[in-house]
Protein backbone atom coordinates (compact mmCIF):
# COMPACT_ATOMS: atom_id res chain seq x y z
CA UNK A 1 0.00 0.00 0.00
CA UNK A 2 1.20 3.37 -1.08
CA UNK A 3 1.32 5.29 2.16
CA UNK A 4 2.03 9.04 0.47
CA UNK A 5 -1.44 8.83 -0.75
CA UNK A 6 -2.60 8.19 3.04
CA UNK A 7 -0.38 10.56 4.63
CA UNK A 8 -0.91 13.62 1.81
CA UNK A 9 -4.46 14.38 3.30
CA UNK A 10 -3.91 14.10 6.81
CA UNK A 11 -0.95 16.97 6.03
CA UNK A 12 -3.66 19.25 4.45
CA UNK A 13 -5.66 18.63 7.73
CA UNK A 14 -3.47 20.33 10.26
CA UNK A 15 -3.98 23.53 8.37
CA UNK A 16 -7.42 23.34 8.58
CA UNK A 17 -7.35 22.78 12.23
CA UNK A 18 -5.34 26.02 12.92
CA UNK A 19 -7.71 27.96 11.29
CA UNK A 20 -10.46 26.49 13.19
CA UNK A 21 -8.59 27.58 16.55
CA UNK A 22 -7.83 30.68 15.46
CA UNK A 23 -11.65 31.45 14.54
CA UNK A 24 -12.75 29.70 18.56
CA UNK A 25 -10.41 32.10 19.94
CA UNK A 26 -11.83 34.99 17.56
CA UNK A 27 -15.18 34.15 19.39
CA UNK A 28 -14.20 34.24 22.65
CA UNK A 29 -12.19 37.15 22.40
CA UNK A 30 -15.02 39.09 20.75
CA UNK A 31 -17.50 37.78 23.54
CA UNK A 32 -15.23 38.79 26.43
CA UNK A 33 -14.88 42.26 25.00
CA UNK A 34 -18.66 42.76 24.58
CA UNK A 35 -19.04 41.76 27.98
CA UNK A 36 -16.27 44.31 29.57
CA UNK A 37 -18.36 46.65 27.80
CA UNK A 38 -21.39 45.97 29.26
CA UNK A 39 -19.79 45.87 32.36
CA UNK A 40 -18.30 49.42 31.87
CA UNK A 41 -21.63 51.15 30.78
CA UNK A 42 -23.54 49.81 34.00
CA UNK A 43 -20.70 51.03 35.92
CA UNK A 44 -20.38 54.24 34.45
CA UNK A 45 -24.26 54.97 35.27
CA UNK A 46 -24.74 57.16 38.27
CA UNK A 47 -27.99 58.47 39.63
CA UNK A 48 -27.71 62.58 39.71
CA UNK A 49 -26.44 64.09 43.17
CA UNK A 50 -29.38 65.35 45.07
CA UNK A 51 -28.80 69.15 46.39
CA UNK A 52 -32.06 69.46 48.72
CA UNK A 53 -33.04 73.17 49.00
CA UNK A 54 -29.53 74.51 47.38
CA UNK A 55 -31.06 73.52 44.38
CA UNK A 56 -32.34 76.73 43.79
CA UNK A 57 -29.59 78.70 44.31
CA UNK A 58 -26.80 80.04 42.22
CA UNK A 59 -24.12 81.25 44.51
CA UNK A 60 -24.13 80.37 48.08
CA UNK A 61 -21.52 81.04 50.90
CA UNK A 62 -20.27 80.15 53.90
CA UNK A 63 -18.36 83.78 55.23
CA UNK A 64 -18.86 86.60 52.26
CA UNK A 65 -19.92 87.11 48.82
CA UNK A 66 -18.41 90.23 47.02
CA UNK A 67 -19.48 91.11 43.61
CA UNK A 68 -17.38 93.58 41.25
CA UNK A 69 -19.37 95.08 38.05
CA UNK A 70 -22.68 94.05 36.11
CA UNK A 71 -22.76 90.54 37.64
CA UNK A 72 -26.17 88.42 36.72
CA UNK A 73 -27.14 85.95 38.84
CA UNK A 74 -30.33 83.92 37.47
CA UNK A 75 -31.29 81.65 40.30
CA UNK A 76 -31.10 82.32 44.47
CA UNK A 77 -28.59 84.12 46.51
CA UNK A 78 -27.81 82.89 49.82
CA UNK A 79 -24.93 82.98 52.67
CA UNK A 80 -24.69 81.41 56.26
CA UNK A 81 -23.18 82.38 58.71
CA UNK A 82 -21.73 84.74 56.98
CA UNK A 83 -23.66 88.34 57.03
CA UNK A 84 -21.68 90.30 54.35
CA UNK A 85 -23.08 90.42 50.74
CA UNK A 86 -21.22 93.21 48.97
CA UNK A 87 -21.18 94.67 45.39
CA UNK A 88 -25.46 93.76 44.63
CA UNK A 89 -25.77 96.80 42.54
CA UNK A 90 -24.07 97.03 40.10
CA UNK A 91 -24.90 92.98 40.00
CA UNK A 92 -28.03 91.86 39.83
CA UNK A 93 -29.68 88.73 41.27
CA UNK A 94 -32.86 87.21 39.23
CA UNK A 95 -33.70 85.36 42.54
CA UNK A 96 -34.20 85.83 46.19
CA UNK A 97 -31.15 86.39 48.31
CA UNK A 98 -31.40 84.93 51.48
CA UNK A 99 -29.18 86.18 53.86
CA UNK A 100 -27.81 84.39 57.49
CA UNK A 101 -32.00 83.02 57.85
CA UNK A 102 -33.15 79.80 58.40
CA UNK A 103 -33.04 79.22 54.13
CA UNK A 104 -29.57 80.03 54.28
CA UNK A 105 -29.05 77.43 56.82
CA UNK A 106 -30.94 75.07 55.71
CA UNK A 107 -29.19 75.07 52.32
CA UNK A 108 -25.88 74.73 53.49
CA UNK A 109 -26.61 71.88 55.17
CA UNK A 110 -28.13 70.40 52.03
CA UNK A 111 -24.65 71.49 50.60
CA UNK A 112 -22.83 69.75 53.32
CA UNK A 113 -24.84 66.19 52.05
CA UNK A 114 -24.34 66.65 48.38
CA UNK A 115 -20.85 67.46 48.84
CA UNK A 116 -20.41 64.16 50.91
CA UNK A 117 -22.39 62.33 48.73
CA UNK A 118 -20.55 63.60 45.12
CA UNK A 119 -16.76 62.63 47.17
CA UNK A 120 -18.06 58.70 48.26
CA UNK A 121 -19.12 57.86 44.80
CA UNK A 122 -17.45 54.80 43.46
CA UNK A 123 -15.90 53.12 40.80
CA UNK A 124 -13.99 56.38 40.17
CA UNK A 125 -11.68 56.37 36.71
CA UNK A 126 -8.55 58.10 37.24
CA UNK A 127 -7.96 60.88 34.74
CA UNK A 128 -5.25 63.05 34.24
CA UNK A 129 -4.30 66.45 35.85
CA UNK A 130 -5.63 68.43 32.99
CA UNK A 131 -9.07 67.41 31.62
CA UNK A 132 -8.17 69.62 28.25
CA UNK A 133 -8.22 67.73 24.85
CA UNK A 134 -10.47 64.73 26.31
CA UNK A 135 -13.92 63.69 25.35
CA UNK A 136 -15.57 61.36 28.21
CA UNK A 137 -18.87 59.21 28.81
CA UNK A 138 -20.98 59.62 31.49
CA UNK A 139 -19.40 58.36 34.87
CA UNK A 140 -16.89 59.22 37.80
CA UNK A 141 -13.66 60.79 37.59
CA UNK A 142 -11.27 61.69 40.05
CA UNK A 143 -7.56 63.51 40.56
CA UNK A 144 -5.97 62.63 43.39
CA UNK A 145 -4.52 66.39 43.48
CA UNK A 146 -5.29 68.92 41.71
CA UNK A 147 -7.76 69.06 38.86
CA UNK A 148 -6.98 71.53 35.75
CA UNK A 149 -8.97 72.54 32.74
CA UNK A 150 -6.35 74.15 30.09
CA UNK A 151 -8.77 74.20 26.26
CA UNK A 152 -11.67 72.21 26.19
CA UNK A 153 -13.40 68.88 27.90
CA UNK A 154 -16.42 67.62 26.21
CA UNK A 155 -18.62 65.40 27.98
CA UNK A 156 -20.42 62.79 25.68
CA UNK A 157 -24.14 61.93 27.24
CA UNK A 158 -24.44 59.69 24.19
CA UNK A 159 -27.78 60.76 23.59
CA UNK A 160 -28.91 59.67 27.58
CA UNK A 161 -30.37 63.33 28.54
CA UNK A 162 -30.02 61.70 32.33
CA UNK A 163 -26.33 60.57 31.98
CA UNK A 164 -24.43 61.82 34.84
CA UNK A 165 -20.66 63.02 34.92
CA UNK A 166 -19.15 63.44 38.31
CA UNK A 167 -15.72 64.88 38.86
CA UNK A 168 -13.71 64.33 42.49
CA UNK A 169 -10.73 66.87 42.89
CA UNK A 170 -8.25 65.92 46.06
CA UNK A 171 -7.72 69.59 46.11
CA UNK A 172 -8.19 72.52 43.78
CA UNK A 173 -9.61 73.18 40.80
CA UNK A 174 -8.24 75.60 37.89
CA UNK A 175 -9.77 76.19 34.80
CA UNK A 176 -6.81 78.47 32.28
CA UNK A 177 -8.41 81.43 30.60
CA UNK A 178 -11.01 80.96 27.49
CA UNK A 179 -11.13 77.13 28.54
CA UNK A 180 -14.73 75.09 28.21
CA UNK A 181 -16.58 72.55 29.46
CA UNK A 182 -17.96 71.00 26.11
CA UNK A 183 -21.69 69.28 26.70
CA UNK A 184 -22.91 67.27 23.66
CA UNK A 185 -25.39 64.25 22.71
CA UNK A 186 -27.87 65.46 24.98
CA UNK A 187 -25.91 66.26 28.24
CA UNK A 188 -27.17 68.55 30.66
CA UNK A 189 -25.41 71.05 33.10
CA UNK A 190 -27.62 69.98 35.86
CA UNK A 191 -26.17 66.53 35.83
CA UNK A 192 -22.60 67.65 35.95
CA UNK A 193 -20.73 67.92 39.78
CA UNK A 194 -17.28 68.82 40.36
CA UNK A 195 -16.58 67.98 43.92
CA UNK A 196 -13.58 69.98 44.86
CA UNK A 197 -11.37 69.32 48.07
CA UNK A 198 -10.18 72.87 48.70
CA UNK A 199 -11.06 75.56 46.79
CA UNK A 200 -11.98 76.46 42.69
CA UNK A 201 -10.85 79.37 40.55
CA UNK A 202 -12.14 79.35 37.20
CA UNK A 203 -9.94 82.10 34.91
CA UNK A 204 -11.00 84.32 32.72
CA UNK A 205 -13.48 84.77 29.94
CA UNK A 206 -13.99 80.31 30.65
CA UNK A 207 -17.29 78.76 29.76
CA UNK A 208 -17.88 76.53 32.72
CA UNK A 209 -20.80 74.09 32.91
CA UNK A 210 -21.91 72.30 36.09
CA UNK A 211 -21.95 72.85 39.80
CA UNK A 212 -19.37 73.29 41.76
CA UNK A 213 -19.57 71.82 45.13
CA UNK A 214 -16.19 73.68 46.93
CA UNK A 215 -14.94 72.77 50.72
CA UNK A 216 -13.83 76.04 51.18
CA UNK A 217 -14.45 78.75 48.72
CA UNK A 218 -14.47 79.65 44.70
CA UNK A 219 -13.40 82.71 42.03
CA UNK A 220 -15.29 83.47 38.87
CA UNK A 221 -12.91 85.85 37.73
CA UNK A 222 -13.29 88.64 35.05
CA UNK A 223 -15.95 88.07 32.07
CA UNK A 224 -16.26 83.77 32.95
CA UNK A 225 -19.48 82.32 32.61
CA UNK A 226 -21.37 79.41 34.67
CA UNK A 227 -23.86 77.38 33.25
CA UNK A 228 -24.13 75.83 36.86
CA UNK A 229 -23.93 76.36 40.56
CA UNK A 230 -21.01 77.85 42.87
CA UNK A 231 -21.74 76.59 46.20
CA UNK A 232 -18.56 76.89 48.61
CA UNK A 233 -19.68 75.29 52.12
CA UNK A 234 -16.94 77.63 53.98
CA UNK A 235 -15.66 80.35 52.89
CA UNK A 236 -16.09 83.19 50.24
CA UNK A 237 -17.41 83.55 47.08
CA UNK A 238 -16.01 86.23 44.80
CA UNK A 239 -17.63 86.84 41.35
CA UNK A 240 -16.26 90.11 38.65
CA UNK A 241 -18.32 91.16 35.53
CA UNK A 242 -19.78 87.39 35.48
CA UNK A 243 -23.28 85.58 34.41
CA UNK A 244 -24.17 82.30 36.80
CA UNK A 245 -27.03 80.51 35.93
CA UNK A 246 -28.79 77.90 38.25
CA UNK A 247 -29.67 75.37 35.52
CA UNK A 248 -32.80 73.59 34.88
CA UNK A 249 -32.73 69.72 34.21
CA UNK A 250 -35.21 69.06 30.95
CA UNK A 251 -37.16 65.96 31.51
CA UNK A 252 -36.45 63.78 28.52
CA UNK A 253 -39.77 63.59 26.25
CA UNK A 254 -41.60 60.43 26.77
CA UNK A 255 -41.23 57.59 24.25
CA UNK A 256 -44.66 58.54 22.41
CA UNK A 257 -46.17 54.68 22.38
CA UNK A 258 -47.81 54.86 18.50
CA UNK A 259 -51.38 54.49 19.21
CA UNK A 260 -52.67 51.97 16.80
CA UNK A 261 -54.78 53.71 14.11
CA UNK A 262 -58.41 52.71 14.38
CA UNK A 263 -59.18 51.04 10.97
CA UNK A 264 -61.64 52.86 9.59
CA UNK A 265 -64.49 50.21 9.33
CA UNK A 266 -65.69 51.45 5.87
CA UNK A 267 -69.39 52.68 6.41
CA UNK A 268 -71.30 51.06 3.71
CA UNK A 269 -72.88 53.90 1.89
CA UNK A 270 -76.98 53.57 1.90
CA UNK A 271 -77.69 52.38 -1.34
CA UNK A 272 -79.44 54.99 -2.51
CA UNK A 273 -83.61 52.68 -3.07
CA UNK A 274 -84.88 54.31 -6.26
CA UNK A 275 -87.96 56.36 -5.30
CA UNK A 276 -90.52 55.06 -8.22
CA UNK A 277 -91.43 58.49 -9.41
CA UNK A 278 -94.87 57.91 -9.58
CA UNK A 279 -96.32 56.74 -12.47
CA UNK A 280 -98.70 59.86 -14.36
CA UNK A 281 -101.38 58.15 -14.76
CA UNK A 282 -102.92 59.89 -17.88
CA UNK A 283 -106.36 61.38 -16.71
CA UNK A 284 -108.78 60.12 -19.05
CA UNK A 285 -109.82 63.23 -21.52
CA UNK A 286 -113.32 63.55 -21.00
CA UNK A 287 -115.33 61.92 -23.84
CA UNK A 288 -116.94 64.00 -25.54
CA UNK A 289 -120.45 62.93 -25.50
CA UNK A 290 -121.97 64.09 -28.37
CA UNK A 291 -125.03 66.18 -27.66
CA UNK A 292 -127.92 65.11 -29.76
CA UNK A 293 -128.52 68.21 -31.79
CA UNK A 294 -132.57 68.83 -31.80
CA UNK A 295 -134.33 67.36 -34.62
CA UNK A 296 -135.91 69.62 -35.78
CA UNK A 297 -139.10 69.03 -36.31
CA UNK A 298 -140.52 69.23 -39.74
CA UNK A 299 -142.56 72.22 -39.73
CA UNK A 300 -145.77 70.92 -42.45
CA UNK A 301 -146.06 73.27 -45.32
CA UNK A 302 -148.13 75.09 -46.01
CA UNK A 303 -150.70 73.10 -48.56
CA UNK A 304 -151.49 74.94 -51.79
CA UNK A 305 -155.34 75.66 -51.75
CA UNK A 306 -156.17 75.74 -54.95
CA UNK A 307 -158.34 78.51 -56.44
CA UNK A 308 -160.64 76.85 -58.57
CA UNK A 309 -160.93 78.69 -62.15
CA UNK A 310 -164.75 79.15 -63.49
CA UNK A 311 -164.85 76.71 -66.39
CA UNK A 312 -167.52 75.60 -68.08
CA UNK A 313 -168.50 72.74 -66.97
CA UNK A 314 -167.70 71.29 -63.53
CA UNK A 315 -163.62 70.36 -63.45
CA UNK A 316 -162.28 68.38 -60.70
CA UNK A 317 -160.08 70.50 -58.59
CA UNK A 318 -156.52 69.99 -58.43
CA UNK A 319 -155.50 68.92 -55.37
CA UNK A 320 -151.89 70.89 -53.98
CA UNK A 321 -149.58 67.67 -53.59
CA UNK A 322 -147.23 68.88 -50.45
CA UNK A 323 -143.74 69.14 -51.10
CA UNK A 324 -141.58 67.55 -48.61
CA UNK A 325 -139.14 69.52 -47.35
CA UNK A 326 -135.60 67.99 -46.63
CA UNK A 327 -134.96 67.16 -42.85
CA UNK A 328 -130.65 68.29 -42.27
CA UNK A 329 -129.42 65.35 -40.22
CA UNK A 330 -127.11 66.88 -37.39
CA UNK A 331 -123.54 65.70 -37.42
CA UNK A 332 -122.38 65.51 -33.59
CA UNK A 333 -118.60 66.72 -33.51
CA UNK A 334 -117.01 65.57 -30.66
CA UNK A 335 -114.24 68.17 -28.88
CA UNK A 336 -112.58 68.18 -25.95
CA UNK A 337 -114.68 69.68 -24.60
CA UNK A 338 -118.19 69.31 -26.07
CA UNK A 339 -119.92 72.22 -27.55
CA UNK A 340 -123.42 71.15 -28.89
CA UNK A 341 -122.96 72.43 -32.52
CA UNK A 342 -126.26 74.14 -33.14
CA UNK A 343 -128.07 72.17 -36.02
CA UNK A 344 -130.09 74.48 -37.93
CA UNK A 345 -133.60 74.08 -37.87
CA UNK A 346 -134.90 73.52 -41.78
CA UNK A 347 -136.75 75.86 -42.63
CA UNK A 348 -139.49 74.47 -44.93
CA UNK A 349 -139.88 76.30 -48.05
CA UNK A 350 -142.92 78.01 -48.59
CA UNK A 351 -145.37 77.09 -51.29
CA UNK A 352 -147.08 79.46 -52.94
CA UNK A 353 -150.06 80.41 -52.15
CA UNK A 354 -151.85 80.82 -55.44
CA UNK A 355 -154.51 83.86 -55.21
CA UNK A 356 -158.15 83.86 -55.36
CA UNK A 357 -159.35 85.35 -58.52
CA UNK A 358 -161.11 88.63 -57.79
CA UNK A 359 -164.78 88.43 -56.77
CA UNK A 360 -164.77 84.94 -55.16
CA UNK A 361 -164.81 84.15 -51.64
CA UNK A 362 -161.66 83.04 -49.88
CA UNK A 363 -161.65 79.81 -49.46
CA UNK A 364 -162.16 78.65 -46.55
CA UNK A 365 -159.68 75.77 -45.03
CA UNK A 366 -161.26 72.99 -42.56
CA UNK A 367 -160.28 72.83 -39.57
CA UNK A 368 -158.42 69.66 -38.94
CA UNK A 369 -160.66 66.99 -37.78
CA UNK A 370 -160.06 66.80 -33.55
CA UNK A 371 -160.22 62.87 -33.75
CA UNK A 372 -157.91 61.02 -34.44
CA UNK A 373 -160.18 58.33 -36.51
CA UNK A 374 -158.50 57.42 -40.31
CA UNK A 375 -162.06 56.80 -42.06
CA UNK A 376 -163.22 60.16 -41.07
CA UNK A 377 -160.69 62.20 -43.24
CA UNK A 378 -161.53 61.02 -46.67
CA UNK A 379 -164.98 61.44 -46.21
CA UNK A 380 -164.43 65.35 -45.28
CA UNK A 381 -162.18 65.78 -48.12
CA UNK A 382 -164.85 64.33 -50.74
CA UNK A 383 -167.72 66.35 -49.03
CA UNK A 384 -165.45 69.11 -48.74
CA UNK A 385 -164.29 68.74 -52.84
CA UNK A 386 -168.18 68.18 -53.46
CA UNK A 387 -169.06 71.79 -51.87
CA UNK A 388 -166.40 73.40 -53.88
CA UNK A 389 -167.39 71.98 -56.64
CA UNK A 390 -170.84 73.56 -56.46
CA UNK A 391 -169.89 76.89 -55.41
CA UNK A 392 -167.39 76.72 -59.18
CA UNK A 393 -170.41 75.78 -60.70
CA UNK A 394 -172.62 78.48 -59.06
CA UNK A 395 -170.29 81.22 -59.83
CA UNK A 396 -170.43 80.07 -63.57
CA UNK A 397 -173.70 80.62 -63.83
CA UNK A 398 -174.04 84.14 -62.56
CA UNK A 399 -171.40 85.01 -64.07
CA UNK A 400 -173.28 83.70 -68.02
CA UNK A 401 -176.30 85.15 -66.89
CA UNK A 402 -174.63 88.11 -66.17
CA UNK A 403 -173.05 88.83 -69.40
């Protein structure tokens, strides 16, 4: 059996098994770091140092407080035992000052806990003499000696508007001229304490941010500004041209918890029911009912009465045949509204009426018969036709005998 062919592969292994070490130890590296950072934050976290009634104020004293030029003071003025407040005008305090009374002593001996409190606050990081040039997370920091401030120190909240940075100073603290405390993602001068062993002098024209909690007394000199507290529990406080603001702590704004919108549960729109416009029924035009136009009733003509003519020998007379006259048959025009068309009564056309030849009596008509009875009018007419007939005849004669 060829053994290089066994052995080969089992050489490419140990390469393979270095890298997986290499990777295990990667891990655990990585994990033990992440811890240690935990471990740092949670130690770094520091509730804020409670100052009781000094809270309010912005300078307060143990023996005197002297004031040269337009000094502002925004916050309370206060000294005890002390009874010697000098130089307030020309400065001004925005506050009340409260003078060797029972607020006065009271505060100090709020001052007296805070400043015990800020000095016994562990773990403590040791940081340099000088602060200037450094950028630092919330936590505690303390000199041993002295603590200086030559430039600028800018204090990181890392967006934590409740981070706390606490500064312990075995002795003094000196700020060069034109240096500045530096507050950014979301720090707040309220949360910022510099404990200080002996006493603090902060130079010139400096831009100073926190409170500073001094054993035995503190300097603002000429033109520096506090965005803070100088509280010195024994001795003097001496302030020239300056502006010292007790500062506010803003409440961070509450994590707005999004509401849910309510859906909107759609509202089915009323289907709008089709009002059947009523239905016109047509209103039945009147018919026009035809009024029956009169009919007129034939008026009987007039007969003809003949005259009878002396002849010679008896002639029967003519008898007048009546002429019928035309009845007009109505037509009945219906309108709207129905207007009897009136139908014209016929008049019947006269007959003429021949006259009686001169010297013989009018003739004189009968009378219609009153009854009613049909055998009774022919016999009138031939008795009637006989008479006439005699009367022609008698007229004849006279008149021969006569000529």
């Amino acid at each position: 059996m060829d053994r290089s062919r066994v052995i080969a592969p089992t050489a490419a292994a140990h390469p393979r098994r270095r890298w997986g070490a290499a990777l295990l130890g990667a891990g655990i590296a990585g994990a033990g770091l992440v811890v240690a950072t935990l471990t740092g934050s949670a130690a770094s976290s520091q509730p804020a140092v409670p100052l009781g009634t000094a809270a309010s104020y912005a300078v307060l004293a143990g023996t005197t407080i002297t004031n040269t030029g337009p000094s502002l003071v925004f916050g309370d003025l206060g000294l005890d035992p002390g009874t010697a407040v000098t130089g307030f005008p020309p400065g001004v305090v925005h506050g009340a000052q409260e003078v060797a009374d029972a607020a006065a002593l009271q505060a100090q001996s709020d001052l007296t806990t805070a400043y015990n409190d800020a000095a016994g606050r562990t773990p403590a990081t040791a940081v340099s003499a000088d602060l200037g040039g450094q950028s630092l997370a919330p936590g505690v920091y303390r000199a041993s000696a002295g603590l200086g401030l030559t430039g600028t120190v800018t204090l990181n909240a890392g967006g934590d508007p409740g981070a706390v940075f606490i500064f312990q100073a075995g002795s003094t603290l000196i700020t060069a001229s034109g240096s500045t405390v530096n507050l950014i993602g979301g720090a707040q001068a309220c949360n910022v304490f510099w404990q200080v062993g002996s006493s603090a002098t902060l130079g010139t024209s400096t831009t100073f941010a926190g409170s500073i909690l001094a054993l035995t007394s503190a300097t603002v000199e000429t033109g520096a500004t506090v965005n803070g507290r100088v509280l010195a529990r024994n001795g003097q406080v001496s302030l020239d041209a300056n502006t010292i603001t007790a500062p506010t702590c803003l409440s961070p704004a509450p994590t707005a918890t999004p509401t849910p919108s309510p859906t909107a549960t759609p509202t089915a729109s009323p289907t709008a029911t089709p009002t059947a416009s009523p239905t016109a029924k047509p209103t039945p035009a009147p018919t026009a009912k035809p009024t029956p136009a009169p009919t007129a009733t034939p008026t009987p003509a007039a007969t003809a009465k003949p005259v009878a003519k002396p002849t010679a020998g008896p002639a029967a007379l003519p008898t007048a045949t009546p002429t019928a006259t035309p009845t007009a048959t109505p037509r009945a025009t219906p309108r709207a509204t129905p207007t009897a068309s009136p139908t014209a009564s016929p008049t019947a056309s006269p007959t003429a009426v021949p006259t009686a030849a001169p010297g013989l009596p009018p003739p004189t008509t009968p009378a219609p018969p009153n009854t009613g009875a049909g055998l009774l009018a022919p016999l009138l007419v031939v008795a009637l036709g006989a008479l006439l007939v005699s009367a022609a005849a008698a007229l004849r004669r006279r008149s021969v005998r006569g000529a």
